[in-house]
N, C-alpha and C. Protein backbone atom coordinates (compact mmCIF):
# COMPACT_ATOMS: atom_id res chain seq x y z
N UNK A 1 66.51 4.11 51.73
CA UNK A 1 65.54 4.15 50.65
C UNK A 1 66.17 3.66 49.36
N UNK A 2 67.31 4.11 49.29
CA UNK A 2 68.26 3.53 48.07
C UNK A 2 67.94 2.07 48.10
N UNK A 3 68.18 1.74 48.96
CA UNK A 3 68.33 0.22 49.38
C UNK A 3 67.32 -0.94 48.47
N UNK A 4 66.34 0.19 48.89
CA UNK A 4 64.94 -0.14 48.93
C UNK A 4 64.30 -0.63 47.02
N UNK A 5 65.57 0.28 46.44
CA UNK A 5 65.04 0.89 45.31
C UNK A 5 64.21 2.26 44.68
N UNK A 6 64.17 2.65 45.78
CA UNK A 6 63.35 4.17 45.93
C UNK A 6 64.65 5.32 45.61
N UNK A 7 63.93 6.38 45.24
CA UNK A 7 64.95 7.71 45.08
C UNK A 7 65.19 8.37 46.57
N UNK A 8 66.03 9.27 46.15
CA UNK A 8 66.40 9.72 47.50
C UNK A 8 66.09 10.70 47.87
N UNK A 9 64.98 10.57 49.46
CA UNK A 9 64.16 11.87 49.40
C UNK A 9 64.16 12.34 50.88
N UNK A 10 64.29 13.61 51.21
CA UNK A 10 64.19 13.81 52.62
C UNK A 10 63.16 13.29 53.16
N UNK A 11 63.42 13.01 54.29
CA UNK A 11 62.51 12.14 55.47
C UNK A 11 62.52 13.07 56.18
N UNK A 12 61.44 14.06 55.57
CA UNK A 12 60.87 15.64 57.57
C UNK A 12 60.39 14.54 58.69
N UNK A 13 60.45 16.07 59.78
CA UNK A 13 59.50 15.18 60.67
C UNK A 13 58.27 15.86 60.95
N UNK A 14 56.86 15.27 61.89
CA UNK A 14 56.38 15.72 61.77
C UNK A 14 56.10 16.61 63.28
N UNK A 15 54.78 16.92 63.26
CA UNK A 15 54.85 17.97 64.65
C UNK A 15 55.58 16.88 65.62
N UNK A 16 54.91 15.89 65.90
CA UNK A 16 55.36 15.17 66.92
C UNK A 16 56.65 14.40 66.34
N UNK A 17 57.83 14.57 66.10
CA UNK A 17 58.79 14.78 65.92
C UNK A 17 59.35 13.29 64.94
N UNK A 18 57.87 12.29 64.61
CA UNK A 18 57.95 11.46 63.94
C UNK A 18 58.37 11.66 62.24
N UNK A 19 59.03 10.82 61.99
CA UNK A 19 59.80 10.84 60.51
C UNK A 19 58.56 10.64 59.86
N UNK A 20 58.68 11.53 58.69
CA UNK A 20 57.57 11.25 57.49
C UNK A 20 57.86 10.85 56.45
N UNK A 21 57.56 9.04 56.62
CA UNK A 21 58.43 8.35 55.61
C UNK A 21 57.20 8.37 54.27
N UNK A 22 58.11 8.41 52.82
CA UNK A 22 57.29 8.11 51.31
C UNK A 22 56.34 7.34 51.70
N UNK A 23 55.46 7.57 50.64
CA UNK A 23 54.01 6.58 50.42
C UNK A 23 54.26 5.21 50.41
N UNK A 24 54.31 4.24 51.21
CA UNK A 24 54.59 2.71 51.11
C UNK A 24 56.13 2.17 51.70
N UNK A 25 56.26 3.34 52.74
CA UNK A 25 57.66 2.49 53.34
C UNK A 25 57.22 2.67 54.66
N UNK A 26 57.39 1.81 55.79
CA UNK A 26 57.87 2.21 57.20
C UNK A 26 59.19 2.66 57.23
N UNK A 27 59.52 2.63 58.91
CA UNK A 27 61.14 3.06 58.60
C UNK A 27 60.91 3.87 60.67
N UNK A 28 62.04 3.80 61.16
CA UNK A 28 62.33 4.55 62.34
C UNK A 28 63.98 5.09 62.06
N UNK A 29 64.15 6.05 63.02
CA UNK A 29 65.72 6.83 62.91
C UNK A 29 66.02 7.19 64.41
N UNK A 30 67.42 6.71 64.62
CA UNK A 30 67.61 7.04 65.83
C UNK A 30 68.57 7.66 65.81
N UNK A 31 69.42 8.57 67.04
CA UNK A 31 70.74 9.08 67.04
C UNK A 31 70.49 9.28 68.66
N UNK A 32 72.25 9.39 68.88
CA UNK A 32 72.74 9.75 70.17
C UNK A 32 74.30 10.25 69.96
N UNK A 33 74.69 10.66 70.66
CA UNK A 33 76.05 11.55 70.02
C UNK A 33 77.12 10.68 69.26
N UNK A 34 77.54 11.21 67.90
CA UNK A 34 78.39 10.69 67.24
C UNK A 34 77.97 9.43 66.85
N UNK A 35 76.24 8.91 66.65
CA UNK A 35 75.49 8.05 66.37
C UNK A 35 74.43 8.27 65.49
N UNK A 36 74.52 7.99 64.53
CA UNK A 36 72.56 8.32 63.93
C UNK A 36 72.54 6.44 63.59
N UNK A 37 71.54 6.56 62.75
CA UNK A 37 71.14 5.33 62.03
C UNK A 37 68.87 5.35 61.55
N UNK A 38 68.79 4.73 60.52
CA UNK A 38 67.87 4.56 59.69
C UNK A 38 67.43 3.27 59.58
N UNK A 39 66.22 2.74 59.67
CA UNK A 39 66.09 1.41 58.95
C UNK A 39 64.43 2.21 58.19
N UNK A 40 64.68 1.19 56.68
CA UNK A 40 62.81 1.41 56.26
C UNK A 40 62.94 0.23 55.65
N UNK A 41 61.93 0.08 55.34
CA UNK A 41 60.98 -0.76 54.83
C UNK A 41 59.98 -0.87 53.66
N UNK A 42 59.23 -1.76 52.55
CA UNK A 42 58.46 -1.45 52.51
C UNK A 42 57.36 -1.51 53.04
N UNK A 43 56.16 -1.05 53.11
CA UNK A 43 55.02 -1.17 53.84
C UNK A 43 54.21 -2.54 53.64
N UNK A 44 54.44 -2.96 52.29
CA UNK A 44 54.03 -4.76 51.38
C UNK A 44 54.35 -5.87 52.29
N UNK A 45 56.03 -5.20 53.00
CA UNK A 45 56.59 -6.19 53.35
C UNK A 45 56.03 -6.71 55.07
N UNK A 46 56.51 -5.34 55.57
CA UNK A 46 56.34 -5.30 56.91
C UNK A 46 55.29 -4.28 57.51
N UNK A 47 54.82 -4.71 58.61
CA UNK A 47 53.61 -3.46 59.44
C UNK A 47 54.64 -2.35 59.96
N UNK A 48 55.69 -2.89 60.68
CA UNK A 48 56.18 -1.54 61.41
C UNK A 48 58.15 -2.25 61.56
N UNK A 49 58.72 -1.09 61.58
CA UNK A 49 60.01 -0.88 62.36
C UNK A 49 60.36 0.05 63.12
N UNK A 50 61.17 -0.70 63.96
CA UNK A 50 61.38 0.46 65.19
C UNK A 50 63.11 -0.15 65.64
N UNK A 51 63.63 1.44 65.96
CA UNK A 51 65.39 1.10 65.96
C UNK A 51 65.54 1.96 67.18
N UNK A 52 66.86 2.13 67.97
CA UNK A 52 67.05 2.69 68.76
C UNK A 52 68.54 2.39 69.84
N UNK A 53 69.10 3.47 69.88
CA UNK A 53 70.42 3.40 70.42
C UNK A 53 70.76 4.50 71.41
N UNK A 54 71.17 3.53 72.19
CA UNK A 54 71.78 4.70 73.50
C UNK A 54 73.35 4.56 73.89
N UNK A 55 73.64 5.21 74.64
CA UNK A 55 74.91 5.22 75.17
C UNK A 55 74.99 4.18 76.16
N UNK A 56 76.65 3.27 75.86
CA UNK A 56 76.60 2.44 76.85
C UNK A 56 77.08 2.88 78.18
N UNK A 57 76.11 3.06 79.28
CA UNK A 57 75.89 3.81 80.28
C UNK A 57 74.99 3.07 81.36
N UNK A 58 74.97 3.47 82.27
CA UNK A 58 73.84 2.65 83.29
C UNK A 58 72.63 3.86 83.76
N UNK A 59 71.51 3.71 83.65
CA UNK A 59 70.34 4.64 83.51
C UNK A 59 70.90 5.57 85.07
N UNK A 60 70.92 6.55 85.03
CA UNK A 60 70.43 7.28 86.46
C UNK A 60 69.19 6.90 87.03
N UNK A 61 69.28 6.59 88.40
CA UNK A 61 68.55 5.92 89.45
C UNK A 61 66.87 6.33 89.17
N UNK A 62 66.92 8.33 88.91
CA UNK A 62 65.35 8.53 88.51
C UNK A 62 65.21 8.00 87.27
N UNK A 63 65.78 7.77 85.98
CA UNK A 63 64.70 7.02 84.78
C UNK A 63 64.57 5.82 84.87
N UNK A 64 65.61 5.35 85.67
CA UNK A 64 65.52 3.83 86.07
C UNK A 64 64.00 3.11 86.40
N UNK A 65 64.00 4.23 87.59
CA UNK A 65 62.09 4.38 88.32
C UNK A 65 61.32 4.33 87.40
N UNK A 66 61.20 5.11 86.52
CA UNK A 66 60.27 5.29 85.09
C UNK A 66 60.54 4.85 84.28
N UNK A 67 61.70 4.09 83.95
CA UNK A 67 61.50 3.04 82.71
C UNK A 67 61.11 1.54 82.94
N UNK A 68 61.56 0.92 84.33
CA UNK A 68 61.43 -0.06 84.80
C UNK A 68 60.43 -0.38 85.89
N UNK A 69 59.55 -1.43 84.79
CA UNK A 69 57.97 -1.85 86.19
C UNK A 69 59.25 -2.54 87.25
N UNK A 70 58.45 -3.36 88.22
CA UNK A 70 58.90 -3.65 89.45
C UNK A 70 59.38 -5.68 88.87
N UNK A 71 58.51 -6.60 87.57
CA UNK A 71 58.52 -7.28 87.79
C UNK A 71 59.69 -7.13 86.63
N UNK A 72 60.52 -6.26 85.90
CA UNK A 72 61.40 -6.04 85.16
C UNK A 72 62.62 -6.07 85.94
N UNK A 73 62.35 -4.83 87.07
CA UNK A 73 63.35 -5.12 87.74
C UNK A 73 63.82 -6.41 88.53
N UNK A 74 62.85 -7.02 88.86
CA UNK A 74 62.93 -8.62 89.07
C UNK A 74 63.77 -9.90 88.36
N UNK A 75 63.40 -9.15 87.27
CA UNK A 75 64.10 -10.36 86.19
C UNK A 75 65.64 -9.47 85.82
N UNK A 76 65.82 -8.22 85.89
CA UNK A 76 66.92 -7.48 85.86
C UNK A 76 68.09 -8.36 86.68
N UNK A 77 67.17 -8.39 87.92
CA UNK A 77 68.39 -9.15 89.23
C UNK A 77 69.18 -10.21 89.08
N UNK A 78 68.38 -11.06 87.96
CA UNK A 78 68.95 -12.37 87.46
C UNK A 78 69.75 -12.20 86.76
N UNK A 79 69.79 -11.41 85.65
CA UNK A 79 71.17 -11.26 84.32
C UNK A 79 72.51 -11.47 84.84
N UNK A 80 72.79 -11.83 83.60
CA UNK A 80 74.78 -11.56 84.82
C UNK A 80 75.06 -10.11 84.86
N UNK A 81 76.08 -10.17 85.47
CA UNK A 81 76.57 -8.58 85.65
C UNK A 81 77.54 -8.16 84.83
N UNK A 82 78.00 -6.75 84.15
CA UNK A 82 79.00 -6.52 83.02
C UNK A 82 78.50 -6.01 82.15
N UNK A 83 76.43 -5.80 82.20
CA UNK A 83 75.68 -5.28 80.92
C UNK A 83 75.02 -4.03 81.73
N UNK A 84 75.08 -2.91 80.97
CA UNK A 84 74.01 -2.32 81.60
C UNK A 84 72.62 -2.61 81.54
N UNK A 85 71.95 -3.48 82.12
CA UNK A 85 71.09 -4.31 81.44
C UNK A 85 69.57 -3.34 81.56
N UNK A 86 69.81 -2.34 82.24
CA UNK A 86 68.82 -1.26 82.66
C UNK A 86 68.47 -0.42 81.49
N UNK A 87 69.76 -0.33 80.79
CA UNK A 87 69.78 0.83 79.64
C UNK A 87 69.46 0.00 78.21
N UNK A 88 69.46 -1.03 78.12
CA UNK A 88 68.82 -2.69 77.20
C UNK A 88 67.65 -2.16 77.28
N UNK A 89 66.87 -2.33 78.54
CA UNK A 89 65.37 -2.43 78.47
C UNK A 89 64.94 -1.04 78.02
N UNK A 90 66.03 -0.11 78.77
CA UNK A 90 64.93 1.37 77.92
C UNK A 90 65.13 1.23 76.63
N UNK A 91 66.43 0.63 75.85
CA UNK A 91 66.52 1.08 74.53
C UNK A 91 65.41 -0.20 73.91
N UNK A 92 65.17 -1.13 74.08
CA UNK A 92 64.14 -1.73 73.76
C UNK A 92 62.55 -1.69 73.84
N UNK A 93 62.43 -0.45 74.89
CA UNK A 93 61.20 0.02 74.91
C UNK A 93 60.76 1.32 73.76
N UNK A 94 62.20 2.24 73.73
CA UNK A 94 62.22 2.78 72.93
C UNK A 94 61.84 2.38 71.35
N UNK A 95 62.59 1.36 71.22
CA UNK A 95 62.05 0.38 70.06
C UNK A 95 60.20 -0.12 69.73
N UNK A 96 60.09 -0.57 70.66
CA UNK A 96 58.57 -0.94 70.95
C UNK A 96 57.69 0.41 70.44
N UNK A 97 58.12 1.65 71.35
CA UNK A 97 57.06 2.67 71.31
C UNK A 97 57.81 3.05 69.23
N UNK A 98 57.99 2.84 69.04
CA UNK A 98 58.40 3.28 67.43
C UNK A 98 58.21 2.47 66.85
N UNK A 99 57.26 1.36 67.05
CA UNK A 99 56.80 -0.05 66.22
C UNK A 99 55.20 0.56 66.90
N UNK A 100 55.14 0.98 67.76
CA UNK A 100 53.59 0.93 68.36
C UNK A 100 52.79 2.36 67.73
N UNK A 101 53.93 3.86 67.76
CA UNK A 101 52.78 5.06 67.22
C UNK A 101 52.56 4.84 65.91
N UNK A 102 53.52 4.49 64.53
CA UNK A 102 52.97 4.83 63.79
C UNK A 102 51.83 3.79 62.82
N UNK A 103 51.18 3.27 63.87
CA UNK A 103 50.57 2.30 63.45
C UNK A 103 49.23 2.65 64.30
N UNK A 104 49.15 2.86 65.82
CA UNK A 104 48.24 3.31 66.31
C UNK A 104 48.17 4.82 67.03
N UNK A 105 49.16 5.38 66.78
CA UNK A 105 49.16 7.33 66.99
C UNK A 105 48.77 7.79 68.09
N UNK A 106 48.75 6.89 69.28
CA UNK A 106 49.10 7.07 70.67
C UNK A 106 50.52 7.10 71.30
N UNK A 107 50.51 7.51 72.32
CA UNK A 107 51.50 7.59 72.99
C UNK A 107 51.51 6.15 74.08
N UNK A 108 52.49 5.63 74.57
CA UNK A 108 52.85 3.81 74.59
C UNK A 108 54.05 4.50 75.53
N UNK A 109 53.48 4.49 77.20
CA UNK A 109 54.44 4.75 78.52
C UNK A 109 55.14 3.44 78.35
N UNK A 110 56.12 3.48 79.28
CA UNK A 110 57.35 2.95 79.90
C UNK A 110 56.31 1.91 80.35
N UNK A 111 55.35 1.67 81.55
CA UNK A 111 54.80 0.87 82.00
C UNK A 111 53.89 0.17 81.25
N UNK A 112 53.68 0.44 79.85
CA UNK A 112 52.68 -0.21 79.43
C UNK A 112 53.05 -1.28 78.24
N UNK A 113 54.52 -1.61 78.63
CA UNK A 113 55.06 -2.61 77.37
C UNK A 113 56.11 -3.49 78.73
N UNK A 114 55.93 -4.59 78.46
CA UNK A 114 56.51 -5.67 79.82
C UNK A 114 57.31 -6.15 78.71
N UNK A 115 58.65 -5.75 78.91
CA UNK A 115 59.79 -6.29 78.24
C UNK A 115 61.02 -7.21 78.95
N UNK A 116 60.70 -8.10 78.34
CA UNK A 116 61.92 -9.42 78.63
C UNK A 116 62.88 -9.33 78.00
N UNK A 117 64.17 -9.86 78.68
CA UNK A 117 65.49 -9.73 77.58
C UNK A 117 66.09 -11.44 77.67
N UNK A 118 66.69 -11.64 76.82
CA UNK A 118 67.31 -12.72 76.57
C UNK A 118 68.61 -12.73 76.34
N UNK A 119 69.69 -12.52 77.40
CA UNK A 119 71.17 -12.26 76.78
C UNK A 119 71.77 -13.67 75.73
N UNK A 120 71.58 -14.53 76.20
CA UNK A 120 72.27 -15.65 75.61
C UNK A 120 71.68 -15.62 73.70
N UNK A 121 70.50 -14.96 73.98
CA UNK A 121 69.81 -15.27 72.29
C UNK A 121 70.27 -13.69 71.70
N UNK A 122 70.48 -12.43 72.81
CA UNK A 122 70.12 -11.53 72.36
C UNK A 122 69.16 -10.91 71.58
N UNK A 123 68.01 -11.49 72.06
CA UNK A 123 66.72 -11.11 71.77
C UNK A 123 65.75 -10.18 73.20
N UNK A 124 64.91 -9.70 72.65
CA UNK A 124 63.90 -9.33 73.38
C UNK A 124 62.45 -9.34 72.59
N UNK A 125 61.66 -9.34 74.10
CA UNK A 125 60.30 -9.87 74.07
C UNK A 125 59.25 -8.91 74.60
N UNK A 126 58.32 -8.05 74.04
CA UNK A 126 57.55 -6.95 74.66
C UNK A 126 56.45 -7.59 74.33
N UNK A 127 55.12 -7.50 75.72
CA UNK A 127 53.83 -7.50 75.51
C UNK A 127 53.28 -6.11 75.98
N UNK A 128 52.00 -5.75 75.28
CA UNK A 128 51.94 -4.75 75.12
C UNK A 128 50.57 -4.74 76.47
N UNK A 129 50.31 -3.93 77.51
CA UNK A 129 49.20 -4.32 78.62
C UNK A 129 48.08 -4.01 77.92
N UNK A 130 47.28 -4.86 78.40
CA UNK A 130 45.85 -5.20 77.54
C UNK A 130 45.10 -3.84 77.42
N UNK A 131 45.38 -2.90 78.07
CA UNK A 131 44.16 -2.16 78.64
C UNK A 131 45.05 -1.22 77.50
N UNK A 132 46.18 -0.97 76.87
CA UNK A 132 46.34 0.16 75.81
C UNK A 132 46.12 -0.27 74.49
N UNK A 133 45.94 -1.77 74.54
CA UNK A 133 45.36 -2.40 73.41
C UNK A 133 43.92 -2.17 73.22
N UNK A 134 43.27 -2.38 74.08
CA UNK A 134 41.38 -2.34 74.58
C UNK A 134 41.27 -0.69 73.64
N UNK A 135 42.34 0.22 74.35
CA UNK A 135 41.80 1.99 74.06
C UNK A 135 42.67 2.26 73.01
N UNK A 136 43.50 1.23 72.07
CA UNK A 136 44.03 1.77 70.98
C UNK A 136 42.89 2.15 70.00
N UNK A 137 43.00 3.42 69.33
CA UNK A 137 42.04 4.18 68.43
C UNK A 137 42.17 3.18 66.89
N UNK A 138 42.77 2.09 66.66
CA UNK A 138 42.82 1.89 65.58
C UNK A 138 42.45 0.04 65.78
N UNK A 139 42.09 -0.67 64.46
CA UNK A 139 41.66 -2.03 65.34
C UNK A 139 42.95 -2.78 64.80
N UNK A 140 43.48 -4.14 65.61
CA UNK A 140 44.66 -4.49 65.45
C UNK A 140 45.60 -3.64 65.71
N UNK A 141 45.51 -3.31 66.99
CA UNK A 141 47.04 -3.14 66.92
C UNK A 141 47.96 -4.01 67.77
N UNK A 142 49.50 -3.93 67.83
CA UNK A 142 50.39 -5.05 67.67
C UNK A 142 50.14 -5.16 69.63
N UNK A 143 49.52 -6.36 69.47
CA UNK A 143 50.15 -6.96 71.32
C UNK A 143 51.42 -6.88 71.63
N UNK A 144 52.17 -7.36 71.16
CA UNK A 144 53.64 -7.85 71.27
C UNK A 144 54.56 -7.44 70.46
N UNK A 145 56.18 -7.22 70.93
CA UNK A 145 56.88 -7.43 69.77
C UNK A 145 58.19 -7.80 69.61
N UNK A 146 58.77 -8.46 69.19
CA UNK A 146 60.14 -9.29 69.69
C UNK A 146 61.09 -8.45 68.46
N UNK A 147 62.32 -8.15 69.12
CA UNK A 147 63.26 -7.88 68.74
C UNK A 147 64.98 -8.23 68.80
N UNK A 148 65.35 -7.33 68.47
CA UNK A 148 66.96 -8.31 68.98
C UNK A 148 67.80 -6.84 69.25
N UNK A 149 69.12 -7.48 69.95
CA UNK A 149 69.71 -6.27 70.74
C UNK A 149 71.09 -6.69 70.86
N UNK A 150 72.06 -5.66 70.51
CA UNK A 150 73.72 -5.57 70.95
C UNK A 150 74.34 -4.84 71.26
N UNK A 151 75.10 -5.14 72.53
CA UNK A 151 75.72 -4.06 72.90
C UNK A 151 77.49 -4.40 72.70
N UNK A 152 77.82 -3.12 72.52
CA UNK A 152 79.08 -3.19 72.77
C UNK A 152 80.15 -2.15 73.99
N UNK A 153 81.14 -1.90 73.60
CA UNK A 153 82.06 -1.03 74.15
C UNK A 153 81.13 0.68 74.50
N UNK A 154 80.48 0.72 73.66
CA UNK A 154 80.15 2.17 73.42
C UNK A 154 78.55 2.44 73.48
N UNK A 155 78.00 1.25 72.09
CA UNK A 155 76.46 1.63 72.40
C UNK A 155 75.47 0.68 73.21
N UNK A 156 74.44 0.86 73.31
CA UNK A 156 73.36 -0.46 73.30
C UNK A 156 72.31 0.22 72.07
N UNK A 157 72.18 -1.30 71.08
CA UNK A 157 71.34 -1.03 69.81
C UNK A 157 70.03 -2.10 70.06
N UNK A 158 69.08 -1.72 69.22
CA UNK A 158 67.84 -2.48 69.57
C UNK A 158 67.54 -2.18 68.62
N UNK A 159 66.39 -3.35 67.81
CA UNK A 159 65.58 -3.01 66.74
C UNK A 159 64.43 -4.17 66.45
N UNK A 160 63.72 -4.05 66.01
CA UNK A 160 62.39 -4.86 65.97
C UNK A 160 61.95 -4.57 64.75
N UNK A 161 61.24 -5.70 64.00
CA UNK A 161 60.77 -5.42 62.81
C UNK A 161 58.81 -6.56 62.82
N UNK A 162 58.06 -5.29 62.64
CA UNK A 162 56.26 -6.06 62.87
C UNK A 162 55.96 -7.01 61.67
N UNK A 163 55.83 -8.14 61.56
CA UNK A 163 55.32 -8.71 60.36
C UNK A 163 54.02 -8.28 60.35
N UNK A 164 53.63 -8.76 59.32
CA UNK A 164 51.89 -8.28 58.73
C UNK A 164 51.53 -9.77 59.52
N UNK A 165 49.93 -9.73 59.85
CA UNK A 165 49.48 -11.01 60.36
C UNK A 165 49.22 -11.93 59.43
C-alpha cells in the first residue's frame, strides 16, 4: 500500500477468509511456511490480482486427482522433467480463483479453469468453462487469465494481474 502511495492500514479478512482491501485497491496475499507475500493495486488501474505460492514439492497423488482435469494431465506428460509441473498448475489455479472471487463472489473449482503452462515463456494461460461464466452472479466476468510463474529451489510462485477491458 506504501507502494501505492496509500497509508498503512491493516488488511482483515473477511468471513470467507478473503483480504479486505481499502476503498480503490485490489490486492491478493499468499503464505506457506517461512513464506508470506502481498501484491495490490489500484482499482483505476487494474480489475483484479491474484498471487500464490507453494512449496516446491510434487502434489500427493489424491490432490493431484482434484486439481488436474484429464486434458491437463495430457499436456503435463509433455513438459520436461525436473519441474514439479503438477504443483505449477495448482499454484496457478490458485492464482486464477483469487483473480475470479473478488470480482464475481463465487467459488471457481479446480475443474472449472483449463490451465496451460508455458515453461520456455514461463507464462500461464487459464480459460475459465463457459458454463461458470453463463451462472456468474455478476455481468462480465473474466473468461480467461494469463499469468506468469517461477520456480525455484524451494518455492513455485504464480501471479496474474486482470486488465480492465
Amino acid at each position: 500500500l506504501g507502494a501505492l502511495g496509500l497509508p498503512a492500514t491493516p488488511v482483515p479478512a473477511g468471513a470467507d477468509r478473503a483480504p479486505i482491501w481499502p476503498p480503490g485497491v485490489v490486492g491478493a496475499i499468499t503464505h506457506t511456511r517461512d513464506y508470506c507475500a502481498a501484491a495490490a493495486a489500484r482499482a483505476a488501474d487494474v480489475r483484479a490480482v491474484g498471487i500464490d505460492a507453494e512449496r516446491y514439492r510434487p502434489l500427493s497423488a489424491g490432490v493431484r486427482r482434484k486439481v488436474c482435469r484429464p486434458d491437463e494431465e495430457a499436456d503435463l506428460a509433455r513438459l520436461p522433467s525436473g519441474t514439479p509441473w503438477p504443483t505449477v498448475l495448482f499454484s496457478a489455479k490458485e492464482t486464477v480463483y483469487k483473480v475470479w472471487h473478488p470480482l464475481v463472489g463465487t467459488w471457481l473449482g479446480f475443474a472449472d479453469a483449463r490451465v496451460v503452462l508455458d515453461p520456455e515463456a514461463g507464462t500461464f494461460h487459464a480459460v475459465i468453462a463457459p458454463a461458470r461464466i453463463a451462472a456468474a452472479p455478476v455481468p462480465d466476468p473474466p473468461s480467461a487469465v494469463t499469468g506468469r510463474f517461477a520456480v525455484d529451489d524451494d518455492l513455485v510462485r504464480t501471479a496474474a494481474v486482470l486488465p480492465h477491458r
